[in-house]
N, C-alpha and C. Protein backbone atom coordinates (compact mmCIF):
# COMPACT_ATOMS: atom_id res chain seq x y z
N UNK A 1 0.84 -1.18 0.00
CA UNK A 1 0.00 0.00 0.00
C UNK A 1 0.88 1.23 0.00
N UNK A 2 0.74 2.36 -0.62
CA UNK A 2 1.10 3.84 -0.97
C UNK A 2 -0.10 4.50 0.29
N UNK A 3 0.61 4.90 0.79
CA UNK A 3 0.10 6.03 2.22
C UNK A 3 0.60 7.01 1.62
N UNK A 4 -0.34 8.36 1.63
CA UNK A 4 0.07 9.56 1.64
C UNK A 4 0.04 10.52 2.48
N UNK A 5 1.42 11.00 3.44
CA UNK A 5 1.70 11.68 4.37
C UNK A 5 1.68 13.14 4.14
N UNK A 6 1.18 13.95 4.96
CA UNK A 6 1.40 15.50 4.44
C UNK A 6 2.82 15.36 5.85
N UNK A 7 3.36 16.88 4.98
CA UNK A 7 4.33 17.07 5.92
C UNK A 7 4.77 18.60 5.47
N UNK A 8 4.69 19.24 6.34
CA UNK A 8 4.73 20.98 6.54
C UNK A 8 3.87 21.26 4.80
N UNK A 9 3.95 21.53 3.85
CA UNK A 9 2.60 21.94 2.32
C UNK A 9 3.26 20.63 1.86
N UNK A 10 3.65 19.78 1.69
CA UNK A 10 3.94 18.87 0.78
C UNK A 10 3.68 17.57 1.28
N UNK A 11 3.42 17.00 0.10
CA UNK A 11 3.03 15.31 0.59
C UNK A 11 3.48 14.44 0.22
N UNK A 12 4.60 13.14 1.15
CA UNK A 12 5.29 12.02 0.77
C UNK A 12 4.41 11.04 0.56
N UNK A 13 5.17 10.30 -0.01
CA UNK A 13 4.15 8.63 -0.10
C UNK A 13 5.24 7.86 0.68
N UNK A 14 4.78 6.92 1.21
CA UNK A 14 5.15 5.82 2.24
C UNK A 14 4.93 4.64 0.92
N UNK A 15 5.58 3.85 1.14
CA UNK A 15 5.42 2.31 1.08
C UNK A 15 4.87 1.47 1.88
N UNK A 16 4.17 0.50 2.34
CA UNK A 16 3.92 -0.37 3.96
C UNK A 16 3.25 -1.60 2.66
N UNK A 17 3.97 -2.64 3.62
CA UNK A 17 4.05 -4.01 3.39
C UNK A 17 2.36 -3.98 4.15
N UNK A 18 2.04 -5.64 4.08
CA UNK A 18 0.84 -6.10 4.09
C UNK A 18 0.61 -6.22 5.61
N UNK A 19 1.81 -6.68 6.12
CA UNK A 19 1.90 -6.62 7.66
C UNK A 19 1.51 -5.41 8.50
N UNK A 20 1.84 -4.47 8.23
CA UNK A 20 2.42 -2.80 8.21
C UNK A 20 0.75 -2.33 8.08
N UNK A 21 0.15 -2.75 6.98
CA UNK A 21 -1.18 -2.16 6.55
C UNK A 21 -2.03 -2.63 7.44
N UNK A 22 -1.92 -4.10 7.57
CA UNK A 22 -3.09 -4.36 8.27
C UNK A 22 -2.85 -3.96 10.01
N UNK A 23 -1.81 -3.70 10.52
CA UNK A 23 -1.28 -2.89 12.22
C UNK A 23 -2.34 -1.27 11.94
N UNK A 24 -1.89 -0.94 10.69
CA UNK A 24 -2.60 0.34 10.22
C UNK A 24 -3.89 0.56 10.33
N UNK A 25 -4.80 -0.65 9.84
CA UNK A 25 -6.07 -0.89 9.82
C UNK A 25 -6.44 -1.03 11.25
N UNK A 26 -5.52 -1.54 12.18
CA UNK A 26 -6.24 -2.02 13.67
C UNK A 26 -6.09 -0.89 14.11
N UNK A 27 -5.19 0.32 14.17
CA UNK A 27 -4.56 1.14 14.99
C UNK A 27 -5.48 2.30 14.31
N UNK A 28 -6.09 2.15 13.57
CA UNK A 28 -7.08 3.34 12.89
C UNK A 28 -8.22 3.14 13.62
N UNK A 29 -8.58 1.95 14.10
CA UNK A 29 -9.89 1.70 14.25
C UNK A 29 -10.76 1.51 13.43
N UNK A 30 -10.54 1.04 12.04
CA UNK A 30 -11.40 0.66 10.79
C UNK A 30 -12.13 -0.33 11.25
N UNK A 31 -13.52 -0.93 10.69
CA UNK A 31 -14.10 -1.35 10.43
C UNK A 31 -14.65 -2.05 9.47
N UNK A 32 -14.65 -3.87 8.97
CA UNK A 32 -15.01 -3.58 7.73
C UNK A 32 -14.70 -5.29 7.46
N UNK A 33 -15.82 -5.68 7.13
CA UNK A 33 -15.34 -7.39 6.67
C UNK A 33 -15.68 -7.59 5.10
N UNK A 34 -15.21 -8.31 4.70
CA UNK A 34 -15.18 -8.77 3.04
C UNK A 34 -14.69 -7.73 2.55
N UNK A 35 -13.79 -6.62 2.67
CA UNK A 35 -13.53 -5.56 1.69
C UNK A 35 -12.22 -6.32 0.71
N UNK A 36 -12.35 -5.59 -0.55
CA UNK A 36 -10.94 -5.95 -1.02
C UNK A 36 -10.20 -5.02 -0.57
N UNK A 37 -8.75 -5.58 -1.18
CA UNK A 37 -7.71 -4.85 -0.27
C UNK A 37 -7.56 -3.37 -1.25
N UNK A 38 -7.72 -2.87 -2.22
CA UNK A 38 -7.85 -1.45 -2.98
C UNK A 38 -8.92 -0.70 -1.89
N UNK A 39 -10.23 -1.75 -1.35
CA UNK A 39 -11.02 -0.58 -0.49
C UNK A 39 -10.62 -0.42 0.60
N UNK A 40 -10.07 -1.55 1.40
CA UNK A 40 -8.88 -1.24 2.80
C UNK A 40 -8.72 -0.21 2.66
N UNK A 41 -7.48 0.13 1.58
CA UNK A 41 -6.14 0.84 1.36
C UNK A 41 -7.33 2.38 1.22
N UNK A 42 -8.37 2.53 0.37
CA UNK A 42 -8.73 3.59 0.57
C UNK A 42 -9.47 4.25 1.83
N UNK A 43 -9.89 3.64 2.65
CA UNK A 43 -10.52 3.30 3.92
C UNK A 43 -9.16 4.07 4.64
N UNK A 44 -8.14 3.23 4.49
CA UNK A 44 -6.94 3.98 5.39
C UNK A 44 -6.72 4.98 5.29
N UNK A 45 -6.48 5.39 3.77
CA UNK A 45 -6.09 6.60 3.46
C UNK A 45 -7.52 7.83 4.40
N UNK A 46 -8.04 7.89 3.48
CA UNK A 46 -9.61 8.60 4.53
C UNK A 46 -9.22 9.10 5.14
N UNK A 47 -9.01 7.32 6.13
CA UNK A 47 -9.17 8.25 7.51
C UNK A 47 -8.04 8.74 8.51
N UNK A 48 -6.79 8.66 7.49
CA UNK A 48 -5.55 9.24 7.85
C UNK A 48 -5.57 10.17 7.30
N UNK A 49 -6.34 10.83 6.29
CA UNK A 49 -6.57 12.27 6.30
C UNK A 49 -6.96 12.88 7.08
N UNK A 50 -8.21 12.28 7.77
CA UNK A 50 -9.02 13.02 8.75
C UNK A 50 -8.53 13.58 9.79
N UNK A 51 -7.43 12.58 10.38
CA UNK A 51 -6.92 12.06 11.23
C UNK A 51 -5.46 13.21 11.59
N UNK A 52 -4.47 12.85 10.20
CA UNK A 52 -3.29 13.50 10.63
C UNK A 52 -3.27 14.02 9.35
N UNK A 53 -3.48 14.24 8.56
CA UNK A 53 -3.09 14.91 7.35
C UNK A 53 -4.13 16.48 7.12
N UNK A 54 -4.31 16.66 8.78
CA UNK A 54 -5.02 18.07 8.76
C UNK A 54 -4.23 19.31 8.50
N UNK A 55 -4.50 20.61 7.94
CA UNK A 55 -3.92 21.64 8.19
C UNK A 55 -3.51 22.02 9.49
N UNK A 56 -4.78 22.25 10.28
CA UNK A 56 -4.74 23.01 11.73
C UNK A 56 -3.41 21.86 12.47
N UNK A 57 -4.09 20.06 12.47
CA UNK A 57 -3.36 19.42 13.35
C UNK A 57 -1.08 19.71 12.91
N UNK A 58 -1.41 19.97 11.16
CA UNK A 58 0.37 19.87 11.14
C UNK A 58 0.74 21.56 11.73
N UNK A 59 -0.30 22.72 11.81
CA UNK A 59 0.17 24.14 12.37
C UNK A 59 0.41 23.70 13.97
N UNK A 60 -0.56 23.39 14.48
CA UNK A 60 -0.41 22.96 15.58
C UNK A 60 1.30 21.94 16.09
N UNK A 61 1.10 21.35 15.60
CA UNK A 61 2.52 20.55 15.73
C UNK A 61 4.01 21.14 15.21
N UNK A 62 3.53 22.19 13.88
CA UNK A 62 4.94 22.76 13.78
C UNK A 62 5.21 24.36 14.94
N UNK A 63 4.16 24.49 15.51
CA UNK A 63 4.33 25.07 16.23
C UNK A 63 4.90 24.50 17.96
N UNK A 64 4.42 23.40 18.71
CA UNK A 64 4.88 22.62 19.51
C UNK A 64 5.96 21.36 19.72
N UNK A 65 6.44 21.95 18.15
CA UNK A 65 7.25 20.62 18.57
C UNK A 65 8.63 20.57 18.96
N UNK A 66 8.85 22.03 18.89
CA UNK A 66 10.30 22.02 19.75
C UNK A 66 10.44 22.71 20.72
N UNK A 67 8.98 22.98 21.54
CA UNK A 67 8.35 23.64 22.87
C UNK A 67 9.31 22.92 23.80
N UNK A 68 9.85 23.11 24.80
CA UNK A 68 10.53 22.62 25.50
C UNK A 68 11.69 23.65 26.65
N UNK A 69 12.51 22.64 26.39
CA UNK A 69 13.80 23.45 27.32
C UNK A 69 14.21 24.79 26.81
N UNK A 70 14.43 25.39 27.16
CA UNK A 70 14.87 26.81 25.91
C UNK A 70 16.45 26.33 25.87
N UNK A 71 16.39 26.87 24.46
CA UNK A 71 18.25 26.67 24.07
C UNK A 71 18.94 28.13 24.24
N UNK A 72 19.19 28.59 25.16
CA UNK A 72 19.97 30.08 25.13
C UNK A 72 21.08 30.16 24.90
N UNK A 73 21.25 30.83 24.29
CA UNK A 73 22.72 30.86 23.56
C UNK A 73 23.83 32.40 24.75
N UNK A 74 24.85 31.71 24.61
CA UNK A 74 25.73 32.90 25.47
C UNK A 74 25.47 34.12 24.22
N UNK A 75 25.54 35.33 25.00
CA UNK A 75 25.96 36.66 24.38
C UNK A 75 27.05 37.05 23.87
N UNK A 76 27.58 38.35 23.57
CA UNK A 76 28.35 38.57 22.33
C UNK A 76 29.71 38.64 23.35
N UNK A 77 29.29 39.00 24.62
CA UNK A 77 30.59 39.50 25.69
C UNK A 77 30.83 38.18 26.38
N UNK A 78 29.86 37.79 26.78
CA UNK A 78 29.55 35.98 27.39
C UNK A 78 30.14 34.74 27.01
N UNK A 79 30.78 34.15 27.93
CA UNK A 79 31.59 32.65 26.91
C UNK A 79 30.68 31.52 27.64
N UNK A 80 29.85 31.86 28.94
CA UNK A 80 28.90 30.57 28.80
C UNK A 80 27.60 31.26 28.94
N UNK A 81 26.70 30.52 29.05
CA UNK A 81 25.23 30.51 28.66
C UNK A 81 24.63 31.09 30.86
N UNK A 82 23.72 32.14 31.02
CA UNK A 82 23.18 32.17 32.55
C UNK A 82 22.33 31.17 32.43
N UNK A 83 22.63 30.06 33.09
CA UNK A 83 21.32 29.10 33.52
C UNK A 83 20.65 28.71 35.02
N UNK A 84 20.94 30.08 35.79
CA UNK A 84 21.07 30.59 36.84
C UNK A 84 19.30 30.89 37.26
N UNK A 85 18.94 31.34 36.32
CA UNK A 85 17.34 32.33 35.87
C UNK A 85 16.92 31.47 35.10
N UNK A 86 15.23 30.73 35.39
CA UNK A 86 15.14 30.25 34.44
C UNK A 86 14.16 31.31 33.23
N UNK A 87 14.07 31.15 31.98
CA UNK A 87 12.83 32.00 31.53
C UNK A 87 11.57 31.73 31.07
N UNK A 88 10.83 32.65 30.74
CA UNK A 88 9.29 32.89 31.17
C UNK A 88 8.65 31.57 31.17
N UNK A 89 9.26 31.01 29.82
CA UNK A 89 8.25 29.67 29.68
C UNK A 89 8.46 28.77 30.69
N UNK A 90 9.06 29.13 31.34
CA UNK A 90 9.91 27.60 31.98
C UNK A 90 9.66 27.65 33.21
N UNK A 91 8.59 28.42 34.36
CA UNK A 91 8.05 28.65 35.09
C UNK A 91 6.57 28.77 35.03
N UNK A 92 6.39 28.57 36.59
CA UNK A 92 4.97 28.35 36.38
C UNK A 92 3.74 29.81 36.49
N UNK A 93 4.54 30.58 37.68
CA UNK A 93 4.05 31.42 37.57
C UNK A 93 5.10 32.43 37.39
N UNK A 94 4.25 32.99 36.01
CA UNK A 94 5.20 34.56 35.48
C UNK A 94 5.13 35.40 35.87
N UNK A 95 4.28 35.80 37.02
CA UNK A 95 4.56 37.51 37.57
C UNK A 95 5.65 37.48 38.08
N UNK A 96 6.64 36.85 38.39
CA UNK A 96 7.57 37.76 38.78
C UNK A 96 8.66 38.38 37.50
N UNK A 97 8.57 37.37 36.28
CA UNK A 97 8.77 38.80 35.31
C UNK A 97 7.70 40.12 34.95
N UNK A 98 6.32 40.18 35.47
CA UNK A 98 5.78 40.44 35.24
C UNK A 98 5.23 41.98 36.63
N UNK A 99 6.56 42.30 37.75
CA UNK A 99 6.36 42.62 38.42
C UNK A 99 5.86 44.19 38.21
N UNK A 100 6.61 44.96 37.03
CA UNK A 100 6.51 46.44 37.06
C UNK A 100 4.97 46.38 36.00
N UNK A 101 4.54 45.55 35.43
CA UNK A 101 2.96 45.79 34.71
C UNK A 101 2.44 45.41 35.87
N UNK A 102 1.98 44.48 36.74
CA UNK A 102 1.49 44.21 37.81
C UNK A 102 1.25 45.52 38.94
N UNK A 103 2.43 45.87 39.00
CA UNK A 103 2.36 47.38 39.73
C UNK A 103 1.73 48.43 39.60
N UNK A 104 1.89 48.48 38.50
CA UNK A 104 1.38 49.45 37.46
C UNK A 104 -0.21 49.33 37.16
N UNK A 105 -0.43 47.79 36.79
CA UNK A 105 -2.00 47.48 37.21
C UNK A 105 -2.59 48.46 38.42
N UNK A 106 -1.81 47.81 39.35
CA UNK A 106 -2.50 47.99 41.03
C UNK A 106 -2.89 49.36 41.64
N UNK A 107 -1.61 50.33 40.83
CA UNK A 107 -1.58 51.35 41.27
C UNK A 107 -3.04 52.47 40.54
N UNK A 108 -2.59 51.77 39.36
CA UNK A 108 -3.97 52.60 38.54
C UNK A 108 -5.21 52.01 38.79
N UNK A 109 -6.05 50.62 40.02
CA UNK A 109 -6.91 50.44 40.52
C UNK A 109 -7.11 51.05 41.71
N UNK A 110 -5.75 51.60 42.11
CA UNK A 110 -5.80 52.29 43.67
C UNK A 110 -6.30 53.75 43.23
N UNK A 111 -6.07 54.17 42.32
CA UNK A 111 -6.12 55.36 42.03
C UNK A 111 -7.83 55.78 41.15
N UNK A 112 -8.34 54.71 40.77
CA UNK A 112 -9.43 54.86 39.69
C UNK A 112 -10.45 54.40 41.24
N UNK A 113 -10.02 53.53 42.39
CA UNK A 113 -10.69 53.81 43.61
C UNK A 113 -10.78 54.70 44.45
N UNK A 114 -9.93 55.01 44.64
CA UNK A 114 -9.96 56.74 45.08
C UNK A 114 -10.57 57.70 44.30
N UNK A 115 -10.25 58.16 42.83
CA UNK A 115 -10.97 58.65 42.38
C UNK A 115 -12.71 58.59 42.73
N UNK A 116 -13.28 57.19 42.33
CA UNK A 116 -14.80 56.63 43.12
C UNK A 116 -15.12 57.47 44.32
N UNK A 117 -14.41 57.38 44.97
CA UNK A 117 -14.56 57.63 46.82
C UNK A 117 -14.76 58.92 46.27
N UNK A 118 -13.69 59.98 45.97
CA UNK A 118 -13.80 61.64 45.75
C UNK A 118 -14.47 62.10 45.40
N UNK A 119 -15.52 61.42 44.32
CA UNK A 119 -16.09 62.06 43.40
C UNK A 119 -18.00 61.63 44.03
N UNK A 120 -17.88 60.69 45.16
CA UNK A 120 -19.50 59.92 45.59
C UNK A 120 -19.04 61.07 46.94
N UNK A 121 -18.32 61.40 47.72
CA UNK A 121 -18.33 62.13 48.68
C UNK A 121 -18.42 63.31 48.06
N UNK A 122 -18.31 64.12 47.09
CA UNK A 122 -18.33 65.19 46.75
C UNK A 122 -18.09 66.52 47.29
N UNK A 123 -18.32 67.51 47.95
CA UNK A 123 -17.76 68.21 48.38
C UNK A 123 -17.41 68.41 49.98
N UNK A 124 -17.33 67.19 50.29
CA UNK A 124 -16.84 66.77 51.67
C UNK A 124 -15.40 66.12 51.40
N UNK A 125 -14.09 66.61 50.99
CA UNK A 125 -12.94 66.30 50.64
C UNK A 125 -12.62 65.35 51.83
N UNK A 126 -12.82 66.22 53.34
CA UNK A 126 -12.59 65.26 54.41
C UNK A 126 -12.78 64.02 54.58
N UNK A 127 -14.13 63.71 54.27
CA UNK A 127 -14.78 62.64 54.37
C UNK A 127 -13.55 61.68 53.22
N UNK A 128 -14.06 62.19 52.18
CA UNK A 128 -13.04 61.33 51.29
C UNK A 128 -11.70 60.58 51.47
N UNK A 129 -11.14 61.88 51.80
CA UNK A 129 -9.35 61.51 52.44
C UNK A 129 -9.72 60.40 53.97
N UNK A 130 -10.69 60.56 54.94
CA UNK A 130 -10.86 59.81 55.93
C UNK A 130 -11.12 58.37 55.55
N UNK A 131 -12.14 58.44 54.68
CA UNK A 131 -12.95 57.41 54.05
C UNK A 131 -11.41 55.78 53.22
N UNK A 132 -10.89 56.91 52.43
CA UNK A 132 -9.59 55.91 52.01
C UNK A 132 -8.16 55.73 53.09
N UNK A 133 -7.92 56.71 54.06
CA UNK A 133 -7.16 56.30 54.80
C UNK A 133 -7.56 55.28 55.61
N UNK A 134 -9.01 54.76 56.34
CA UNK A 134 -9.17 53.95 57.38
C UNK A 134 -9.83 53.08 56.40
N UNK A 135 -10.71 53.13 55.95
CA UNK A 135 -11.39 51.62 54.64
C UNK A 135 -10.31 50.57 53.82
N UNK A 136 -9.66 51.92 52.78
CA UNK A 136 -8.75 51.45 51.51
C UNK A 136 -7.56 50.83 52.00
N UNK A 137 -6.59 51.97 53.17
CA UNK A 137 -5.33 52.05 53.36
C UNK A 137 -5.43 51.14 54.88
N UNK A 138 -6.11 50.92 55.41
CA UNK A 138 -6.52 50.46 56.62
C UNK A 138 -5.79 50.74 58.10
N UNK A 139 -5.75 52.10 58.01
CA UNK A 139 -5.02 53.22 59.49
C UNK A 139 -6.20 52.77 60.17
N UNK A 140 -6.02 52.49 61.16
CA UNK A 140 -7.21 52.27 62.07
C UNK A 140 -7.57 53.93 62.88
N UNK A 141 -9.29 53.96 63.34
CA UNK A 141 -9.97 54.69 63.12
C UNK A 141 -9.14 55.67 64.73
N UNK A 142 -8.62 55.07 65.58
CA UNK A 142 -7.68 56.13 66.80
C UNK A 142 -6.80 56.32 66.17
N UNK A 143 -5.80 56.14 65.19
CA UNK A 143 -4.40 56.40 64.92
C UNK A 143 -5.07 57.47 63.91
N UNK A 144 -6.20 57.39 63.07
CA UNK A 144 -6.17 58.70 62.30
C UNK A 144 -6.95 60.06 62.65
N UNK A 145 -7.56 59.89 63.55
CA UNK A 145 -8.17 60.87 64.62
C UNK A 145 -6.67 61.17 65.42
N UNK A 146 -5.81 60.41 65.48
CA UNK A 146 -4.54 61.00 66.81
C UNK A 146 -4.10 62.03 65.56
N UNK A 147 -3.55 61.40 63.90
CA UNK A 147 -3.36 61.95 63.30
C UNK A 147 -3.28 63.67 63.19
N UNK A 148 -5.01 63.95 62.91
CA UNK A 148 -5.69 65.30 62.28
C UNK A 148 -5.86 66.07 63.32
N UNK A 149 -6.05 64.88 64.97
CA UNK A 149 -6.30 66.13 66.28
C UNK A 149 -7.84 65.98 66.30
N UNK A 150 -8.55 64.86 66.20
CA UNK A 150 -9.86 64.72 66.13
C UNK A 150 -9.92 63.63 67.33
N UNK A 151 -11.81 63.84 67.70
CA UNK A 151 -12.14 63.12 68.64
C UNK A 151 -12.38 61.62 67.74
N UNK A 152 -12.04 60.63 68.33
CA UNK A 152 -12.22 59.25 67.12
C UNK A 152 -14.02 59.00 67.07
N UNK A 153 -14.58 59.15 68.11
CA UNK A 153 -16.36 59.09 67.80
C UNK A 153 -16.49 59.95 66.66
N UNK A 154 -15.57 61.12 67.01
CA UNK A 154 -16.31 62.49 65.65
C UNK A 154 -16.01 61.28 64.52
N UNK A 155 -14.86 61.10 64.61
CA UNK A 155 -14.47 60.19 62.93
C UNK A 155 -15.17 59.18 62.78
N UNK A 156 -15.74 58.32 63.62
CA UNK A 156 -16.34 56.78 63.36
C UNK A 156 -17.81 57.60 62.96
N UNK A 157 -18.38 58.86 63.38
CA UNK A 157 -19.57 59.19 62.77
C UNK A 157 -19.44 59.68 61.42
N UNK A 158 -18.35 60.48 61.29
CA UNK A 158 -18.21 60.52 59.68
C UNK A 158 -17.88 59.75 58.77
N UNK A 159 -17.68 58.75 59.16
CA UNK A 159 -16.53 57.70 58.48
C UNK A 159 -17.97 56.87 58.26
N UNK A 160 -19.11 56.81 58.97
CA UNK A 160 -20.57 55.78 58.84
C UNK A 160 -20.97 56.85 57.89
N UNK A 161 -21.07 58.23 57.75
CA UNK A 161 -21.87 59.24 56.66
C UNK A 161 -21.53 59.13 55.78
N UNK A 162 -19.79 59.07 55.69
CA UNK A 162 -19.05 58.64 54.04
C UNK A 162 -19.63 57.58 53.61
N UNK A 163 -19.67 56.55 54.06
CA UNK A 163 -20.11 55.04 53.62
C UNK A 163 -21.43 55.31 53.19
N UNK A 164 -21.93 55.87 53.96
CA UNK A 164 -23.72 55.82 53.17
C UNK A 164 -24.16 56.35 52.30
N UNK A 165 -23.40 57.37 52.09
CA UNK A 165 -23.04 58.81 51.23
C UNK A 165 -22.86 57.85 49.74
N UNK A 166 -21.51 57.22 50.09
CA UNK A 166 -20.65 56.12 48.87
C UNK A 166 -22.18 55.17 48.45
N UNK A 167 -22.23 54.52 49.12
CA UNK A 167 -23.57 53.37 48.93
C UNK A 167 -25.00 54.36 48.26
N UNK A 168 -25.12 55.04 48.84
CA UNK A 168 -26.46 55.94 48.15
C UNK A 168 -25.39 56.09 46.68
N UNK A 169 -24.36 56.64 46.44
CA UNK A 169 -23.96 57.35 45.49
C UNK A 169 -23.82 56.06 44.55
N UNK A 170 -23.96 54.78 44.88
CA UNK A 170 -23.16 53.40 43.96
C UNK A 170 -24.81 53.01 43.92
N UNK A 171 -25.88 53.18 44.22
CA UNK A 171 -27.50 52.59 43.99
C UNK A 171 -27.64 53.52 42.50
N UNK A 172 -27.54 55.15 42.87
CA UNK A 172 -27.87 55.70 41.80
C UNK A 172 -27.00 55.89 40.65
N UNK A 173 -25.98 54.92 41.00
CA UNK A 173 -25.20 55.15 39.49
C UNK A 173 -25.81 54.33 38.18
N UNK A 174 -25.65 54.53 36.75
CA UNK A 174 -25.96 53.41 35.72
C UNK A 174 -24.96 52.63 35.43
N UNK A 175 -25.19 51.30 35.35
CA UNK A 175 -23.93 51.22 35.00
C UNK A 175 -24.21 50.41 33.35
């Protein structure tokens, strides 16, 4: 039997003995009694198209198939290779190359939350700045009253007005 293999756009033919064909036939999972052996052979073919002679399955494979260890080569000043560090792929978790976007994330959620707070307290700035120092930043509610020179009841009552203030202001938003 003539098998036809794709391999990266082009397609070999195989040779396979009778032995060879019929391992082929079991290992396909064919089906099929009384056939002659021309309908075998086309039967195989089929369904070794279906099978491995796909586009997607050979992109897929020329893309994974030398996924692995990375080969790093020393640099131009370098006479051996750092295998000290491993890289990105080769770990499981990547944030820690990933530390200054991560930061950078966090900081612009700290800041687009604050913003929230400033803008639902509205012209109570106090409230605001109180509201993210003891909620967001978590100063507890005596250390930021020792802070400003405030009685801490005054603050735990404003600090309950901010919140309700925030919550009324997050019902009537659209989103």
């Amino acid at each position: 039997m003539k098998l036809k293999i794709r391999y990266e756009n082009e397609y070999q033919t195989i040779t396979l003995d009778a032995e060879t064909t019929e391992e082929l036939w079991v290992s396909l999972s064919l089906e099929g009694e009384g056939l002659s052996q021309d309908e075998r052979e086309k039967l195989i073919q089929e369904e070794w198209e279906k099978q491995f002679n796909r586009p997607d399955y050979n992109c897929w494979h020329k893309f994974w198939r030398h996924h692995g260890e990375s080969k790093t080569k020393p640099g131009d000043e370098e006479d051996e290779v750092d295998t000290s560090e491993p890289l990105m792929d080769e770990v499981a978790d990547d944030c820690i190359f990933r530390k200054d976007e991560l930061g950078r994330e966090e900081r612009e959620s700290y800041e687009a939350v604050c913003q929230f707070v400033r803008e639902a307290c509205g012209k109570k700035a106090d409230w605001a700045e109180m509201f993210i120092a003891i909620r967001i930043e978590g100063v507890s509610i005596n250390d930021y009253a020792h802070q400003i020179g405030a009685d801490s009841s005054n603050i735990s009552h404003k600090l309950e007005r901010a919140a309700k203030k925030i919550k009324k202001f997050m019902q009537n938003r659209q989103i």
